[in-house]
N, C-alpha and C. Protein backbone atom coordinates (compact mmCIF):
# COMPACT_ATOMS: atom_id res chain seq x y z
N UNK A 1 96.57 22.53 -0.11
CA UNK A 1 95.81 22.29 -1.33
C UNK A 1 95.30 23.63 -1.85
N UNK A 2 95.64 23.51 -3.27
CA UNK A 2 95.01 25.17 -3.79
C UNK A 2 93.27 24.72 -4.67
N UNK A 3 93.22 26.01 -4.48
CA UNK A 3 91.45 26.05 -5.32
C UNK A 3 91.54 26.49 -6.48
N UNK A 4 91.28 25.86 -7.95
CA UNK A 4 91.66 26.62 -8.85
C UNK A 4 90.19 27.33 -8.92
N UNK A 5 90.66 28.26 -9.72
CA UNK A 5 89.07 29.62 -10.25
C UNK A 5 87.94 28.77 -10.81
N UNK A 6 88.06 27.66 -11.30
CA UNK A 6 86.80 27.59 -11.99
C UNK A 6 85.80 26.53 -10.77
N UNK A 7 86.79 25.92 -9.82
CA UNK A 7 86.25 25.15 -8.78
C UNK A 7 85.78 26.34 -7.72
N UNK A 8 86.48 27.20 -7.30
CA UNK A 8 86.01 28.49 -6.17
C UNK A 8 84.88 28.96 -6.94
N UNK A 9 84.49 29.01 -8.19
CA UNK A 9 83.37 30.09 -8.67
C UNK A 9 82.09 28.77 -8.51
N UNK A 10 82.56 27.95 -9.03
CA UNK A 10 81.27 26.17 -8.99
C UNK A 10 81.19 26.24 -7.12
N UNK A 11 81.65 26.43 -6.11
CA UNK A 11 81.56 26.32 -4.92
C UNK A 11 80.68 27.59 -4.37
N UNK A 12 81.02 28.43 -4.52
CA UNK A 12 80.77 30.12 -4.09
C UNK A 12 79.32 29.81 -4.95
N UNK A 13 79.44 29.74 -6.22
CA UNK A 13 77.37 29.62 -6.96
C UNK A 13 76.61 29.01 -6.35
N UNK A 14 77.51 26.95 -5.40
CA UNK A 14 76.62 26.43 -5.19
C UNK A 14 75.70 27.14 -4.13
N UNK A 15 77.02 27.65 -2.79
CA UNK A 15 76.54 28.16 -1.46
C UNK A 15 75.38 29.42 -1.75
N UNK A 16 75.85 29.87 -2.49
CA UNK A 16 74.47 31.12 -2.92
C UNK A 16 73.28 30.63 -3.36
N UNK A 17 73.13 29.69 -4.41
CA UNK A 17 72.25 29.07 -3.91
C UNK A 17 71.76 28.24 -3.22
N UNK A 18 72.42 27.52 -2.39
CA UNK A 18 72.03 26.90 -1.24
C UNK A 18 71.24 28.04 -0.29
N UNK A 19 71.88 29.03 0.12
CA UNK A 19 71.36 30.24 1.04
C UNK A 19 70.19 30.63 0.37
N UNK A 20 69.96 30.97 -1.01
CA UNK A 20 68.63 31.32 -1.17
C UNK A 20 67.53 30.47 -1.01
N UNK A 21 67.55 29.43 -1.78
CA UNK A 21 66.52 28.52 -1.50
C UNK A 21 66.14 28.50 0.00
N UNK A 22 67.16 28.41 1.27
CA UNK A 22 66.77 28.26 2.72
C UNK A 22 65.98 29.34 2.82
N UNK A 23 66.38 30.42 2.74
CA UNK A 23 65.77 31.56 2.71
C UNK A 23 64.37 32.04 2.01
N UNK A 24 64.26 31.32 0.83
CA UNK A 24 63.33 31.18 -0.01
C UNK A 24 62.06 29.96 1.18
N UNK A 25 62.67 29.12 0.91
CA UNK A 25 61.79 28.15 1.90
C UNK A 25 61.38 28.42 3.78
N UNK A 26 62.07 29.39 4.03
CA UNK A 26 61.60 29.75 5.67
C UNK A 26 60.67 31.19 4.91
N UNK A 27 60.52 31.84 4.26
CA UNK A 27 59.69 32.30 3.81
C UNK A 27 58.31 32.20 3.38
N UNK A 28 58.32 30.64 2.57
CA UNK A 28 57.25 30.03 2.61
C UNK A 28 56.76 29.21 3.48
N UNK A 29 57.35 29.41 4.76
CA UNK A 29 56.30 28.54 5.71
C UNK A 29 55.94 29.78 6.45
N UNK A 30 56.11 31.27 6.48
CA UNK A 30 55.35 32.14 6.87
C UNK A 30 53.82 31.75 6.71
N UNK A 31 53.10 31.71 7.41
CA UNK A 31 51.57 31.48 6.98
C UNK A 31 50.89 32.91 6.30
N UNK A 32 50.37 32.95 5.63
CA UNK A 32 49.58 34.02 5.35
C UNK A 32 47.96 33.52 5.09
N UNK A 33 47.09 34.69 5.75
CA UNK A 33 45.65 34.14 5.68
C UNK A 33 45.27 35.47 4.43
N UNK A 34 44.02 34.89 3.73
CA UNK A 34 43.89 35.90 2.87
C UNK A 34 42.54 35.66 3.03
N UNK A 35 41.79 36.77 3.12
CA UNK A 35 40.04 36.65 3.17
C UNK A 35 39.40 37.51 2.10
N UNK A 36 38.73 37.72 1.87
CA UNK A 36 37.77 38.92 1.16
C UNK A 36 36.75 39.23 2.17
N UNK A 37 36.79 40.42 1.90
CA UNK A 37 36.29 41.03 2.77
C UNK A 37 34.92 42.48 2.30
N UNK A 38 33.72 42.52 2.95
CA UNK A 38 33.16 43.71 2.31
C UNK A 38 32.97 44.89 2.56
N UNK A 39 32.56 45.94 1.74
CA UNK A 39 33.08 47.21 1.17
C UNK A 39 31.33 47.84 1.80
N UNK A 40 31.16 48.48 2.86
CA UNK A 40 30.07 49.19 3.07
C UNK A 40 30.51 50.89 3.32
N UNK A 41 29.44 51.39 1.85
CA UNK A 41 29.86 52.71 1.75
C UNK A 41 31.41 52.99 0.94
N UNK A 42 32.36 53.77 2.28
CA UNK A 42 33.83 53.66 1.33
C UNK A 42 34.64 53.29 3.09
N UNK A 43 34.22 51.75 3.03
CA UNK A 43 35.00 51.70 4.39
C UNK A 43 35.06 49.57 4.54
N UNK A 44 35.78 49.39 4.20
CA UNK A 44 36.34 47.72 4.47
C UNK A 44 36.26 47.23 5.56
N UNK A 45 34.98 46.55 5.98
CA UNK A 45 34.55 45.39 7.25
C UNK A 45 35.75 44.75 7.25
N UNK A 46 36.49 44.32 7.91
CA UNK A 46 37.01 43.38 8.68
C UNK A 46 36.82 42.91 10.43
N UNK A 47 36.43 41.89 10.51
CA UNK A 47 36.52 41.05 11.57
C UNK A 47 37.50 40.81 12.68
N UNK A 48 37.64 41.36 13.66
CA UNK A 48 38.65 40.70 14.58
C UNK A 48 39.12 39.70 14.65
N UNK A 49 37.64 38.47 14.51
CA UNK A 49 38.03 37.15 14.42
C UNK A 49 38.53 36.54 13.36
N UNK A 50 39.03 37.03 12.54
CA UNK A 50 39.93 36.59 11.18
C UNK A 50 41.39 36.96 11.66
N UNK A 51 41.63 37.54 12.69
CA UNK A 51 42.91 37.11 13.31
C UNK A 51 42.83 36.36 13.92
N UNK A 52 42.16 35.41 14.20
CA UNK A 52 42.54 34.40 14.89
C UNK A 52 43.26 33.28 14.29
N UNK A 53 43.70 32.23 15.29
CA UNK A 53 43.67 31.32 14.71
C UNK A 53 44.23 30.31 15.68
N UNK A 54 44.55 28.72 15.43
CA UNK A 54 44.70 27.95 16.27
C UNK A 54 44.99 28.03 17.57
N UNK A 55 46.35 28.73 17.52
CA UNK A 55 47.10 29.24 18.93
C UNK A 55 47.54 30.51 18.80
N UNK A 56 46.68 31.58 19.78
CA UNK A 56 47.29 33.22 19.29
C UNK A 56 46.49 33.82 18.30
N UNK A 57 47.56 34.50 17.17
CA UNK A 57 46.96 35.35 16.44
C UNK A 57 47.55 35.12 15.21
N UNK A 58 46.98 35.76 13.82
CA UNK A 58 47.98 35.79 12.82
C UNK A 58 48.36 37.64 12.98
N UNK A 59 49.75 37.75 12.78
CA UNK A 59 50.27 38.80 12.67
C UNK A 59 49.64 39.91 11.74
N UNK A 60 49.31 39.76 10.73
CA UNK A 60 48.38 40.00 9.31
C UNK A 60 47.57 39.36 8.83
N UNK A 61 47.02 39.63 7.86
CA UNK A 61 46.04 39.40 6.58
C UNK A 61 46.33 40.07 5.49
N UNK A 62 45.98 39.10 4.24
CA UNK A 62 45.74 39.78 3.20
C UNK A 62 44.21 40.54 2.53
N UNK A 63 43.71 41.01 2.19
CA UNK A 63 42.17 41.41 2.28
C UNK A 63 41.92 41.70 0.91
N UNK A 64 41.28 41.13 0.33
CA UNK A 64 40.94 41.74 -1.21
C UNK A 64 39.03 42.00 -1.31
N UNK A 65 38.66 42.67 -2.05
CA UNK A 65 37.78 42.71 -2.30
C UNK A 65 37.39 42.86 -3.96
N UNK A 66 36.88 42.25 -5.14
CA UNK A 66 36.47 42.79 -6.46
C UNK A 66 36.51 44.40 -6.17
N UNK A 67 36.34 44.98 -5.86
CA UNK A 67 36.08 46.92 -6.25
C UNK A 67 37.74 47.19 -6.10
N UNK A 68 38.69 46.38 -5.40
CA UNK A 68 39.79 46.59 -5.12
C UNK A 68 40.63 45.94 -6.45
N UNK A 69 41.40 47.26 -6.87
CA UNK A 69 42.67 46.47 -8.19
C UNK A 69 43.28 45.48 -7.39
N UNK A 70 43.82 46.46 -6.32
CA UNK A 70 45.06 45.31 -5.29
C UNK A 70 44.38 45.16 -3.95
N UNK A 71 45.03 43.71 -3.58
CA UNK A 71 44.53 43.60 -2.01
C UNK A 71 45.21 44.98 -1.43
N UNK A 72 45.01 44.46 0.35
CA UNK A 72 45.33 45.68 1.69
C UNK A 72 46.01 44.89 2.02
N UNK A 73 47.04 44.71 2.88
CA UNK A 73 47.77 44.12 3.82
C UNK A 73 47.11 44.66 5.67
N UNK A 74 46.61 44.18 6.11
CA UNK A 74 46.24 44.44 7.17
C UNK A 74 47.02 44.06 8.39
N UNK A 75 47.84 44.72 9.21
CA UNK A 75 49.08 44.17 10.26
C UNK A 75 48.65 44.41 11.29
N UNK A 76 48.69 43.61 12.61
CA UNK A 76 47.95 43.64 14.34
C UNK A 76 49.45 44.22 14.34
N UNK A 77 49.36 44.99 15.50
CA UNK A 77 50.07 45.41 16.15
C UNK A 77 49.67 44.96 17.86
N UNK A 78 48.43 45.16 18.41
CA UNK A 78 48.18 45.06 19.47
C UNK A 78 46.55 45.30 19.07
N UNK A 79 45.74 44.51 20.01
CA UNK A 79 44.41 44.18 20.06
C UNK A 79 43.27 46.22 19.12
N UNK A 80 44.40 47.05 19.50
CA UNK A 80 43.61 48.26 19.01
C UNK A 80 44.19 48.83 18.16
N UNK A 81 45.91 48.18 17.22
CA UNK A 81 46.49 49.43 16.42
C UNK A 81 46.76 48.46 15.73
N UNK A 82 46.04 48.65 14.13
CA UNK A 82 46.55 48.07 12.99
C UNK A 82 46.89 49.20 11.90
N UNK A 83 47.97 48.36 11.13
CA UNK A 83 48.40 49.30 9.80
C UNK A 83 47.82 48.56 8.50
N UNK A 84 46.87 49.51 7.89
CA UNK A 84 46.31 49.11 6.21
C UNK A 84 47.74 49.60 5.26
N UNK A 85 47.85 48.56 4.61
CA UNK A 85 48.79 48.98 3.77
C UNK A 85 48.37 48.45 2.32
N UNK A 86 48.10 49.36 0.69
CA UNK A 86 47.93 49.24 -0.27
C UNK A 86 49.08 48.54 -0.85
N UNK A 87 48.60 47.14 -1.66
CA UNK A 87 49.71 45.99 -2.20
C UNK A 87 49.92 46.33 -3.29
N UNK A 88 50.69 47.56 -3.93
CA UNK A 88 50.88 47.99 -4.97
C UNK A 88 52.20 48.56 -4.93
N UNK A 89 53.43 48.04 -5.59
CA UNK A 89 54.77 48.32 -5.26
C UNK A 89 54.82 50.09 -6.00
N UNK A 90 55.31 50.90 -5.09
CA UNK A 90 55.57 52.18 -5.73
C UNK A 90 56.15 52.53 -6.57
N UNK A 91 57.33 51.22 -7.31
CA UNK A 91 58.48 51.46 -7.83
C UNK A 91 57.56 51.73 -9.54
N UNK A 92 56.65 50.61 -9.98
CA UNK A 92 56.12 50.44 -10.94
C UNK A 92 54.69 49.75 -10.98
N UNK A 93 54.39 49.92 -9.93
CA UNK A 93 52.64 49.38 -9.50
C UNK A 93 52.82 48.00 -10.14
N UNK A 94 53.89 46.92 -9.71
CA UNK A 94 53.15 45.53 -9.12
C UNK A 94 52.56 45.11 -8.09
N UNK A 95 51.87 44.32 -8.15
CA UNK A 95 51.50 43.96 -7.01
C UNK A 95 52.86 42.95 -6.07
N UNK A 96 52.28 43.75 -4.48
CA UNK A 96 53.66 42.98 -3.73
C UNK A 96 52.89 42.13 -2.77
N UNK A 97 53.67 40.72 -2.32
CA UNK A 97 53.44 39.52 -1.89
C UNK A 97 53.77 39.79 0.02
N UNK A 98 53.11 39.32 0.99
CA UNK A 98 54.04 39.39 2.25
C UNK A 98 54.00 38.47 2.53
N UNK A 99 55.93 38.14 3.69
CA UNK A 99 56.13 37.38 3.62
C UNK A 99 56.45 37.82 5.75
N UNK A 100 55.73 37.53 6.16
CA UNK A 100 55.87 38.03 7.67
C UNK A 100 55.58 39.47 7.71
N UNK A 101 56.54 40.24 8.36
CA UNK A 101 56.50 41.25 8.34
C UNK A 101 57.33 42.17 7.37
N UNK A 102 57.22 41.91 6.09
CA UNK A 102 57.77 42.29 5.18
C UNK A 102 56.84 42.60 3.86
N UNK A 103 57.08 43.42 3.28
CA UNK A 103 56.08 43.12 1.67
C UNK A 103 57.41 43.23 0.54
N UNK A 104 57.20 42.34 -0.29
CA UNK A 104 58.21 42.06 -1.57
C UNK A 104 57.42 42.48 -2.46
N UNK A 105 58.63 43.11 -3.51
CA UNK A 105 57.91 43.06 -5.09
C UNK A 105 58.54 42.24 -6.26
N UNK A 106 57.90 41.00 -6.41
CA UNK A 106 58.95 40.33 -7.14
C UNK A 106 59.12 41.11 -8.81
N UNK A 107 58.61 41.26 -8.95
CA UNK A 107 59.16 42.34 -10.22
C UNK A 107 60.60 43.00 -10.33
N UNK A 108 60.76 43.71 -9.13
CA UNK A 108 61.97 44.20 -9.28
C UNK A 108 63.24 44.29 -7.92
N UNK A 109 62.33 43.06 -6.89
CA UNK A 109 63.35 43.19 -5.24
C UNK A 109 62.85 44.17 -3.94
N UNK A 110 62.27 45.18 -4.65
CA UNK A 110 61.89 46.34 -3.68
C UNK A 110 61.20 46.08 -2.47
N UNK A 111 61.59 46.72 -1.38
CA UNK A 111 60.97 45.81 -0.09
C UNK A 111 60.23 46.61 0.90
N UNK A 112 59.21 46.31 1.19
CA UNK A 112 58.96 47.72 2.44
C UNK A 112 58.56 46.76 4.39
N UNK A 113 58.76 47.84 4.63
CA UNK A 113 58.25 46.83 6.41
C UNK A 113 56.73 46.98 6.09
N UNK A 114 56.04 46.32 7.97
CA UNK A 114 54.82 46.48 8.08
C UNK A 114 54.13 47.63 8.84
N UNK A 115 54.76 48.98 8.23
CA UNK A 115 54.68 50.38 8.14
C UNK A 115 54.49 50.70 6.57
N UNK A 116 54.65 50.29 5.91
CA UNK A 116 55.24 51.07 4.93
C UNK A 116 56.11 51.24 3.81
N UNK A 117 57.14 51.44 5.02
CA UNK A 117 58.28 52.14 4.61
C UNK A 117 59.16 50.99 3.47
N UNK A 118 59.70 51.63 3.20
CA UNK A 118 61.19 51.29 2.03
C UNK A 118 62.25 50.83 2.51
N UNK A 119 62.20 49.32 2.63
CA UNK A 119 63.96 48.93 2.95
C UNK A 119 64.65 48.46 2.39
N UNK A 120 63.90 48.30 0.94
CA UNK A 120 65.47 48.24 0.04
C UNK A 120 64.78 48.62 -1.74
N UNK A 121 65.26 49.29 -2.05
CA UNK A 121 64.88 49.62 -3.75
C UNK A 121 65.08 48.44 -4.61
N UNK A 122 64.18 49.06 -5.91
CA UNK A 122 64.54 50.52 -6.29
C UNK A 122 63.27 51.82 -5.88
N UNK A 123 62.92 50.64 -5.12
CA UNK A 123 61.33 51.86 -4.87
C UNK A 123 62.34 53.04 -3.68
N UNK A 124 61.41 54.08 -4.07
CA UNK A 124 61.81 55.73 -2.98
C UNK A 124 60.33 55.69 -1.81
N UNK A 125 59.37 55.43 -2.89
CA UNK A 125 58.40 56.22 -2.26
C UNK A 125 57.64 55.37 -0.97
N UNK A 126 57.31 55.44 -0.06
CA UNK A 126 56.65 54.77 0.76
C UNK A 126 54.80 54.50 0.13
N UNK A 127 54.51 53.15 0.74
CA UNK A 127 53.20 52.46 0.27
C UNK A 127 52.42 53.44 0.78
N UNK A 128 51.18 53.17 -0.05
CA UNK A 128 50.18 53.73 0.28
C UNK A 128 49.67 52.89 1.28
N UNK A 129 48.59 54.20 1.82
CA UNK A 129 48.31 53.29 3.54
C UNK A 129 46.62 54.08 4.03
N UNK A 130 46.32 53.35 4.83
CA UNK A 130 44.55 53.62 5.02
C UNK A 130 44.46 54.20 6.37
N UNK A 131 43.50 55.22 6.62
CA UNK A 131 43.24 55.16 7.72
C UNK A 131 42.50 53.79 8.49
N UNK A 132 42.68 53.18 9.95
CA UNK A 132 41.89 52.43 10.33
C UNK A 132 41.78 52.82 11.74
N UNK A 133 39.89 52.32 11.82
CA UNK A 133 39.14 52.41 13.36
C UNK A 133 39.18 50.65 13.73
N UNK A 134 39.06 50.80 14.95
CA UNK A 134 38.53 49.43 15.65
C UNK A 134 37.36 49.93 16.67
N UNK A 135 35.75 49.40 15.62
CA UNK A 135 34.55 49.82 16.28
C UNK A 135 34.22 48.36 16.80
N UNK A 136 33.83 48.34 18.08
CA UNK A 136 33.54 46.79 18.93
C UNK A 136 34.47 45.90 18.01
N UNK A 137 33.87 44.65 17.43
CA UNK A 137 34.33 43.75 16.95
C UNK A 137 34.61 43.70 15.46
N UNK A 138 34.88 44.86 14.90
CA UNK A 138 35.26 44.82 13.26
C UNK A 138 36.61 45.82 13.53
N UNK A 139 36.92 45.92 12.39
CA UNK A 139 38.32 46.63 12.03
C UNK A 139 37.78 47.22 10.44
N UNK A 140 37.89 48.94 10.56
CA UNK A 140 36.93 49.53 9.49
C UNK A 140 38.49 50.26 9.10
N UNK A 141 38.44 49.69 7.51
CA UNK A 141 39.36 50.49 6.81
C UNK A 141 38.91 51.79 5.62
N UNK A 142 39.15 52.83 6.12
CA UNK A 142 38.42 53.87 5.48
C UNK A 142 39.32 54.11 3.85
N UNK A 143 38.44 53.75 3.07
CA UNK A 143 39.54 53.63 1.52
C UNK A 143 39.33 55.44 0.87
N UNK A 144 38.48 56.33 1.23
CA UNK A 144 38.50 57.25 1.32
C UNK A 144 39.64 58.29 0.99
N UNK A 145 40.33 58.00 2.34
CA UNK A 145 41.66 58.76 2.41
C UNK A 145 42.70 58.03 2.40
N UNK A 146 43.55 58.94 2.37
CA UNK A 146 45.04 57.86 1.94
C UNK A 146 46.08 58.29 2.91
């Protein structure tokens, strides 16, 4: 049996979108917690215990505060090393969404890990990023420096 062109192109569109939507939808059951959080001096309180949660931990947070244009992405690594990361896509300053350990910019695709970095354009430049302490039971993001 042959495939004519206009049935292979109606088959090949459906499967593409079939794959995105899955993809689209295991995305949205990523949980994401988003808190606000406050600003003493030039340094962002966060809580240890806002990683928590039912069973374990959440991997991240989102953190906004009013004095802030864009939230922080805040990522555990281990009980003492987190990465602040500024939610502002480098490519054209949208704001970018995370989806696990990923940050998207739906504006234009551009993708970075939970470093940073750039894994797929059109962005070059790597996110902006915070210094952070872990004093006893908070997590202090110094907005200071960059």
């Amino acid at each position: 049996m042959t495939m004519h062109r206009k049935d292979f192109i109606k088959t090949c569109g459906l499967a593409c979108l079939g794959a995105t939507s899955v993809g689209m939808l295991l995305q949205s059951c990523v949980a994401t917690k988003n808190i606000t959080a406050p600003i003493d001096g030039d340094q962002l309180v966060i809580s240890k215990a806002d990683f928590a949660k039912n069973k374990g931990h959440y991997n991240y947070i989102v953190v906004s505060n009013t004095r802030l244009q864009y939230p922080i992405a805040l990522f555990r690594f281990s009980e003492e090393n987190y990465t602040a990361l500024y939610l502002q896509c480098t490519h054209q300053g949208n704001e970018l969404n995370a989806y696990g350990d990923k940050l998207v910019c739906s504006a234009h695709g551009s993708e970075f890990d939970n470093k940073g970095k750039v894994t797929n354009g059109p962005a070059t430049e790597a996110l902006r990023s915070f210094p952070v302490k872990v004093l006893q039971e908070n997590i202090h993001v110094s907005l200071s420096a960059a």
